[in-house]
PDB file of N, CA and C in Angstrom:
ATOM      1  N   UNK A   1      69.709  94.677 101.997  1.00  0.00           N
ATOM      2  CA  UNK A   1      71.028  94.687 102.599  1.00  0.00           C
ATOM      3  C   UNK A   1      70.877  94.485 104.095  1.00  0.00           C
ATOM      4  N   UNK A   2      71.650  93.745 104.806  1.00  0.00           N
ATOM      5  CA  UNK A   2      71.664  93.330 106.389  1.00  0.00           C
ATOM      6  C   UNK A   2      72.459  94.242 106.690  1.00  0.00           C
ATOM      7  N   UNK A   3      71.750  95.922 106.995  1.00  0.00           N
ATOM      8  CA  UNK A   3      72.581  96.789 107.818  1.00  0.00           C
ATOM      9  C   UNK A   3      73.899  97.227 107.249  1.00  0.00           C
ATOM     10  N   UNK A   4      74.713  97.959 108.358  1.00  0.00           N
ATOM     11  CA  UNK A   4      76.262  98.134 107.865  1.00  0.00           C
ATOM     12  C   UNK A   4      76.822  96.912 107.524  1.00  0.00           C
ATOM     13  N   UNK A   5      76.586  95.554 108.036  1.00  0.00           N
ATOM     14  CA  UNK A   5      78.101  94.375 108.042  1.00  0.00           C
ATOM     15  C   UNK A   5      78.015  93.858 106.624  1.00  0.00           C
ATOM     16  N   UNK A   6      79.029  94.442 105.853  1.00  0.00           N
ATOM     17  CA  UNK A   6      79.200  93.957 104.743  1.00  0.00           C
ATOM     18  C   UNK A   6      79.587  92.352 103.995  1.00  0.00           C
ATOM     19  N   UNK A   7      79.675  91.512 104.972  1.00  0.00           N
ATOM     20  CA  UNK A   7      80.565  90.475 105.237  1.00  0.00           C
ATOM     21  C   UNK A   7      79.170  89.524 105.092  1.00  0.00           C
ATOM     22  N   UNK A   8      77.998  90.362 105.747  1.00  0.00           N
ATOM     23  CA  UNK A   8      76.649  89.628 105.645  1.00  0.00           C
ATOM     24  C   UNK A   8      75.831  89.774 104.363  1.00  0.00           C
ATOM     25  N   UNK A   9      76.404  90.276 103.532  1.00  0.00           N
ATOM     26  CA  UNK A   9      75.964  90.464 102.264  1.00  0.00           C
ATOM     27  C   UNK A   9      76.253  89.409 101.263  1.00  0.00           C
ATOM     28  N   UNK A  10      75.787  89.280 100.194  1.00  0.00           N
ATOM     29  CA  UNK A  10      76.314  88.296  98.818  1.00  0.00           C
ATOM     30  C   UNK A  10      77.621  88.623  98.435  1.00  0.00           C
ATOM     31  N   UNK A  11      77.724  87.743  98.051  1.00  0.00           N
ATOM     32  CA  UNK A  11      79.238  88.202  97.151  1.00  0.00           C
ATOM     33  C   UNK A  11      79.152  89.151  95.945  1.00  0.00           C
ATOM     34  N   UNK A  12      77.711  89.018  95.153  1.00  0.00           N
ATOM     35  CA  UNK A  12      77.611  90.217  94.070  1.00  0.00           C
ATOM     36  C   UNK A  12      77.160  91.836  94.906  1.00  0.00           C
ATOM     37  N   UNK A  13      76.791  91.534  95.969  1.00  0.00           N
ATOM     38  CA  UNK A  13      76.426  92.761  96.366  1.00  0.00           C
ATOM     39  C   UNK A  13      77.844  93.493  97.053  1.00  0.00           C
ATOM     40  N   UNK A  14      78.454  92.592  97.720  1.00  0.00           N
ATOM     41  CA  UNK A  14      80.430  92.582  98.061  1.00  0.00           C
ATOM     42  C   UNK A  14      80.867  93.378  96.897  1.00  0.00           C
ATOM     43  N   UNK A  15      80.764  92.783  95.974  1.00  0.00           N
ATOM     44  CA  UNK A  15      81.200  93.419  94.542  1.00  0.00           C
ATOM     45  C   UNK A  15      81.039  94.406  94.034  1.00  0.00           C
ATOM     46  N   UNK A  16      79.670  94.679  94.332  1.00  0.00           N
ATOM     47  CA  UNK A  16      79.258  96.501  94.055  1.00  0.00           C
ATOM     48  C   UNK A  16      79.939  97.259  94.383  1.00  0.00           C
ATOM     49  N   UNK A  17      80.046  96.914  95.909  1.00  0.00           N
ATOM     50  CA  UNK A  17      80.524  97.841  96.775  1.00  0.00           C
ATOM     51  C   UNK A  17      82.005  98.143  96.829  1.00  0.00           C
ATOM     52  N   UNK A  18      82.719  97.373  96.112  1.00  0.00           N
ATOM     53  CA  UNK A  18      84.473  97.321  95.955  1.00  0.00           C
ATOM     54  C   UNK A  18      84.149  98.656  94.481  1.00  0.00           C
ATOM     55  N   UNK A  19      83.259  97.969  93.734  1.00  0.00           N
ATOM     56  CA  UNK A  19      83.033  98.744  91.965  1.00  0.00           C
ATOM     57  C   UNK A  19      82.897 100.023  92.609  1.00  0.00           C
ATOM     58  N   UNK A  20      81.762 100.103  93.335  1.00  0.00           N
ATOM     59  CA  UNK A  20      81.598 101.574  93.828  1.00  0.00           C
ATOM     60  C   UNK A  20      82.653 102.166  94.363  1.00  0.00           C
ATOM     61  N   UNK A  21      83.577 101.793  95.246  1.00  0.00           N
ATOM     62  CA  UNK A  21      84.776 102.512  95.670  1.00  0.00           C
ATOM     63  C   UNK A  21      85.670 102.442  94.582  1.00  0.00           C
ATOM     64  N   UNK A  22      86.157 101.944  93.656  1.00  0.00           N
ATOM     65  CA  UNK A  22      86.206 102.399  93.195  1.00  0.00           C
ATOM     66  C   UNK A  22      86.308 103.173  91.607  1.00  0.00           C
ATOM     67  N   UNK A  23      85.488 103.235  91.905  1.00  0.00           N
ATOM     68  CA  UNK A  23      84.676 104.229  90.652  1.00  0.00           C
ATOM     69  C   UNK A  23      84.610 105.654  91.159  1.00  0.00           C
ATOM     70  N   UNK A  24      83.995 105.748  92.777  1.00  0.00           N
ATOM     71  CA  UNK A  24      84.310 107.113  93.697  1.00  0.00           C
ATOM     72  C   UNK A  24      85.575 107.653  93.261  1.00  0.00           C
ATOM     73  N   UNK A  25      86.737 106.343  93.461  1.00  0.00           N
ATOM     74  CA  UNK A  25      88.076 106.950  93.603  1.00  0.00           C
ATOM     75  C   UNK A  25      88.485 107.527  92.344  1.00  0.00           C
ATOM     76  N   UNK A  26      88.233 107.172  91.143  1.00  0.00           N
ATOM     77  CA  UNK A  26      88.607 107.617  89.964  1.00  0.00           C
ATOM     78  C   UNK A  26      87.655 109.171  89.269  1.00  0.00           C
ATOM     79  N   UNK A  27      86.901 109.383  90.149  1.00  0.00           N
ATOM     80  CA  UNK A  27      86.282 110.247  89.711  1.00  0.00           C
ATOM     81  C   UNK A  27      86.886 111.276  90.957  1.00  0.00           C
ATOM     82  N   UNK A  28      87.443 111.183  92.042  1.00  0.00           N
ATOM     83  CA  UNK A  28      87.297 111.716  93.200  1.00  0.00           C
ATOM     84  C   UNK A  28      88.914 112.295  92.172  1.00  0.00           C
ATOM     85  N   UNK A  29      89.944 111.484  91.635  1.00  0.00           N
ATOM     86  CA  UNK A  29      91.325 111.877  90.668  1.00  0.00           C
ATOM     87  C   UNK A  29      90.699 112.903  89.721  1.00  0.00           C
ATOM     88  N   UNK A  30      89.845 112.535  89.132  1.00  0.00           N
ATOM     89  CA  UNK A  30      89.598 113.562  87.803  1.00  0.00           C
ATOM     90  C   UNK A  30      88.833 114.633  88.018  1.00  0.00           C
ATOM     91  N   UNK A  31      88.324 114.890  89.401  1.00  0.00           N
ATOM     92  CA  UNK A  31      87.911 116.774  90.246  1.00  0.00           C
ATOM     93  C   UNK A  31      89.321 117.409  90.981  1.00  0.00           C
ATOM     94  N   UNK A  32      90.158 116.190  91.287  1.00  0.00           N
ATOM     95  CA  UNK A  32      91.593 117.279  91.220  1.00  0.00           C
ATOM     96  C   UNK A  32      92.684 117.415  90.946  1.00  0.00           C
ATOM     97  N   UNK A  33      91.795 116.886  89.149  1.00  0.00           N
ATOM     98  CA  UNK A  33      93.102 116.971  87.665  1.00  0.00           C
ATOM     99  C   UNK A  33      94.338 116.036  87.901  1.00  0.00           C
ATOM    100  N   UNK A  34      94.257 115.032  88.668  1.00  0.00           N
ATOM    101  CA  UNK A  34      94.972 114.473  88.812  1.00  0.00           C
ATOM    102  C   UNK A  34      95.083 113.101  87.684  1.00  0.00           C
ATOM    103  N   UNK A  35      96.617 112.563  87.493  1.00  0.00           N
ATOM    104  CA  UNK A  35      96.329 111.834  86.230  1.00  0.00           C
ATOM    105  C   UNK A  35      95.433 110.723  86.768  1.00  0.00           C
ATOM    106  N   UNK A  36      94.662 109.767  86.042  1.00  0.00           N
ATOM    107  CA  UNK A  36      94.303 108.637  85.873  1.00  0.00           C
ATOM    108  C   UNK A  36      93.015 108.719  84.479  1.00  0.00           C
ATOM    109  N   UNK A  37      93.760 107.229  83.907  1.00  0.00           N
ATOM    110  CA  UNK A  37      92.989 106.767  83.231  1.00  0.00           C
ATOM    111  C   UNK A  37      92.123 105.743  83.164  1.00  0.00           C
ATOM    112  N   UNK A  38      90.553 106.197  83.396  1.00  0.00           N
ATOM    113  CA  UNK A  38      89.529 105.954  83.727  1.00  0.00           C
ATOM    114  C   UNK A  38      89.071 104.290  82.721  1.00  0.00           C
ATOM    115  N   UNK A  39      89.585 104.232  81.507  1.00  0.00           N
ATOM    116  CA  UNK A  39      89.532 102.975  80.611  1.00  0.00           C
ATOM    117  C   UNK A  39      90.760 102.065  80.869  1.00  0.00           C
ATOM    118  N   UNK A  40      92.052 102.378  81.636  1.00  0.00           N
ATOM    119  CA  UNK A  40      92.592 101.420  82.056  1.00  0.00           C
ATOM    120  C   UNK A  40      91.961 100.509  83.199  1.00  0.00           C
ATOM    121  N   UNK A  41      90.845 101.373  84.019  1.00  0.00           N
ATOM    122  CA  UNK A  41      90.589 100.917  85.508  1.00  0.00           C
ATOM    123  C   UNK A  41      89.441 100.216  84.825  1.00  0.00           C
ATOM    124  N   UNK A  42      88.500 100.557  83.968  1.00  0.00           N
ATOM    125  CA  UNK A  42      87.875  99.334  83.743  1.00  0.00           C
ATOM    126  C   UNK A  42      88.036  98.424  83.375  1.00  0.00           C
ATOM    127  N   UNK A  43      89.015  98.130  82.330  1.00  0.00           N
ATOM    128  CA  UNK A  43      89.490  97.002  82.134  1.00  0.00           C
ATOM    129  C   UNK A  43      90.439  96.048  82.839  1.00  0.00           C
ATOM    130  N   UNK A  44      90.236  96.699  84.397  1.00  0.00           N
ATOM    131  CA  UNK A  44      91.042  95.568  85.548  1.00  0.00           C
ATOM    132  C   UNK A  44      89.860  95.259  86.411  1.00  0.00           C
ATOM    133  N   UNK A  45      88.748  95.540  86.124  1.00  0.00           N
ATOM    134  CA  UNK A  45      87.455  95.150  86.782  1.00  0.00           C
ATOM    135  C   UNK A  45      87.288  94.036  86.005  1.00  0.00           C
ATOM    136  N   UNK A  46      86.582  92.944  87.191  1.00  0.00           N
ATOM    137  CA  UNK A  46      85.569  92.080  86.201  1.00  0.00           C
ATOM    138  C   UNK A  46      85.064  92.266  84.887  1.00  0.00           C
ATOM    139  N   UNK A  47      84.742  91.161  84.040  1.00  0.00           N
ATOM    140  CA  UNK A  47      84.304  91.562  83.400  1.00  0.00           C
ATOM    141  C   UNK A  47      82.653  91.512  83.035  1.00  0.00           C
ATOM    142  N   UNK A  48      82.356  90.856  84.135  1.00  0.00           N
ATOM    143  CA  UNK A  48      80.643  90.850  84.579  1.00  0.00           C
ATOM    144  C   UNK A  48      80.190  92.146  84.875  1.00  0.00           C
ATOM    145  N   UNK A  49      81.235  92.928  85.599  1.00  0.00           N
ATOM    146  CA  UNK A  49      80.684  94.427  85.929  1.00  0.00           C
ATOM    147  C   UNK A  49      81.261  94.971  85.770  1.00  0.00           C
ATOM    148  N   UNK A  50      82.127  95.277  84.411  1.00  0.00           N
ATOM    149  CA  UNK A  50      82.534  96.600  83.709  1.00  0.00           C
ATOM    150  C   UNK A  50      81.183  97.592  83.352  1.00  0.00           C
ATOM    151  N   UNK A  51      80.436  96.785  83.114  1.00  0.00           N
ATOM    152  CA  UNK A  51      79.141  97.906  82.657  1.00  0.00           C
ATOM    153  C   UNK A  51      78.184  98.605  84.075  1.00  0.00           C
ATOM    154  N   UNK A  52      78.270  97.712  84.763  1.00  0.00           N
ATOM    155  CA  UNK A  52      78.236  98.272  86.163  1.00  0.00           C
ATOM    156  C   UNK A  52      78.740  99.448  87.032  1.00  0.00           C
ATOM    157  N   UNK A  53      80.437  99.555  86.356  1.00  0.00           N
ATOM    158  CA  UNK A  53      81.783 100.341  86.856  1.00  0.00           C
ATOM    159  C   UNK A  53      81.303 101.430  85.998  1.00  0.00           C
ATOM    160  N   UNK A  54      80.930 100.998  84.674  1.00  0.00           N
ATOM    161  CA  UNK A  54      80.920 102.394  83.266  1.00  0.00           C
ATOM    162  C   UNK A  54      79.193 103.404  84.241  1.00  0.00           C
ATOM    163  N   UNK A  55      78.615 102.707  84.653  1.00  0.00           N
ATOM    164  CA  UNK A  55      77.286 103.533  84.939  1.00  0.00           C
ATOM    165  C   UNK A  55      77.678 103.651  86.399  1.00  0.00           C
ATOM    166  N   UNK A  56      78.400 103.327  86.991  1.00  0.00           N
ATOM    167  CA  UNK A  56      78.404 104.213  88.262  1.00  0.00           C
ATOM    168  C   UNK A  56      79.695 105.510  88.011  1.00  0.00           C
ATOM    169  N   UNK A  57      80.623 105.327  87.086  1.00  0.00           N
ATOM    170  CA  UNK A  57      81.422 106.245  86.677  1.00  0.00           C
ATOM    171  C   UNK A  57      80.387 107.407  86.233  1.00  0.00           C
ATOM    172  N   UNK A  58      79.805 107.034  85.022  1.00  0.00           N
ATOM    173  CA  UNK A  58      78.812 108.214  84.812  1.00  0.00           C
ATOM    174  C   UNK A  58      77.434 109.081  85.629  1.00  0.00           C
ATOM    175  N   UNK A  59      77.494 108.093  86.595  1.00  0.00           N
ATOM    176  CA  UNK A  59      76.066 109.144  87.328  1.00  0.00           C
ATOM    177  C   UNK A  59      77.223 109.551  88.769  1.00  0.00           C
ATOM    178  N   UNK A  60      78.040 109.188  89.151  1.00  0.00           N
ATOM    179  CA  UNK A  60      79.289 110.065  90.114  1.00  0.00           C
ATOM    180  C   UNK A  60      79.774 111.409  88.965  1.00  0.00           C
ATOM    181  N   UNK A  61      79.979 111.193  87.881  1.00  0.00           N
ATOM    182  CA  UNK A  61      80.713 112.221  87.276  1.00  0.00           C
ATOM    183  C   UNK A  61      79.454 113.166  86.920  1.00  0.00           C
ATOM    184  N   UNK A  62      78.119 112.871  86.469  1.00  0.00           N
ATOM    185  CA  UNK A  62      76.886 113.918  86.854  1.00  0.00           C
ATOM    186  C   UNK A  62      76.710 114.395  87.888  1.00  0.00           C
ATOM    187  N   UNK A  63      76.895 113.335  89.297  1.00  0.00           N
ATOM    188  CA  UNK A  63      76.101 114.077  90.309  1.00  0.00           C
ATOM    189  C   UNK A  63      77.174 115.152  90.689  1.00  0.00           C
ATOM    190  N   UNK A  64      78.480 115.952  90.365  1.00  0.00           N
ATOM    191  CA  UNK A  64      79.021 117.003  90.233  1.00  0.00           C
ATOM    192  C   UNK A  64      78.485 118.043  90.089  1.00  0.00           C
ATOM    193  N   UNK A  65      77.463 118.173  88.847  1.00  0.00           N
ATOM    194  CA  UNK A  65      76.450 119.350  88.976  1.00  0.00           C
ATOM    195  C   UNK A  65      75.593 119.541  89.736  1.00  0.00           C
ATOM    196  N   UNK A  66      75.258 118.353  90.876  1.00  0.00           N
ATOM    197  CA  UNK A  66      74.464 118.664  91.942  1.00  0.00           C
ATOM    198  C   UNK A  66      75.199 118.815  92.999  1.00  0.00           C
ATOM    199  N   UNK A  67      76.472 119.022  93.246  1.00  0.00           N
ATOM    200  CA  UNK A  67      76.523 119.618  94.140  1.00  0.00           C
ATOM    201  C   UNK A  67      77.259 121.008  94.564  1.00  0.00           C
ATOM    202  N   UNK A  68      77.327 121.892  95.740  1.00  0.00           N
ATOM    203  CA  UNK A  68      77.339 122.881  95.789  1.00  0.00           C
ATOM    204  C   UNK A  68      78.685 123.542  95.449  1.00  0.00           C
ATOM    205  N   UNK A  69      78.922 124.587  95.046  1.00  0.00           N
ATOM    206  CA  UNK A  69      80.450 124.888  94.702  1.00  0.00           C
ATOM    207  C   UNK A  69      80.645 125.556  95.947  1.00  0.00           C
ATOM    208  N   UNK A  70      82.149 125.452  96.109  1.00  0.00           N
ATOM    209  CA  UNK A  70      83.004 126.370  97.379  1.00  0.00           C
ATOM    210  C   UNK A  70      83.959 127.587  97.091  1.00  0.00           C
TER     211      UNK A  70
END
């Protein structure tokens, strides 16, 4: 990756980084019970990286147990 400037990146690596936000965001809804459904949002993703979206959904919704409670 060339640093922060995202703009200097690929377009599949561009892409991650939209999947990753959000995938954050839908998991960031379902820690505060808020509605969303997590199989509608994949199926408005690509469909090159729905499986991409499904494994960053699942290791955000694990790494919950690593972190600290308040």
């Amino acid at each position: 990756m060339s640093g922060l400037n995202l703009a200097a990146t690929t377009k599949e690596e561009q892409d991650k980084v939209a999947i990753d936000l959000v995938a954050s965001g839908v998991v960031y809804k379902e820690r505060l019970a808020m509605p969303v459904v997590a199989e509608l949002v994949v199926r408005e993703q690509p469909e090159h990286l729905r499986e991409y979206f499904r494994a960053r959904l699942e290791y955000l919704r694990n790494s919950r147990t690593r972190m600290p409670r308040n």
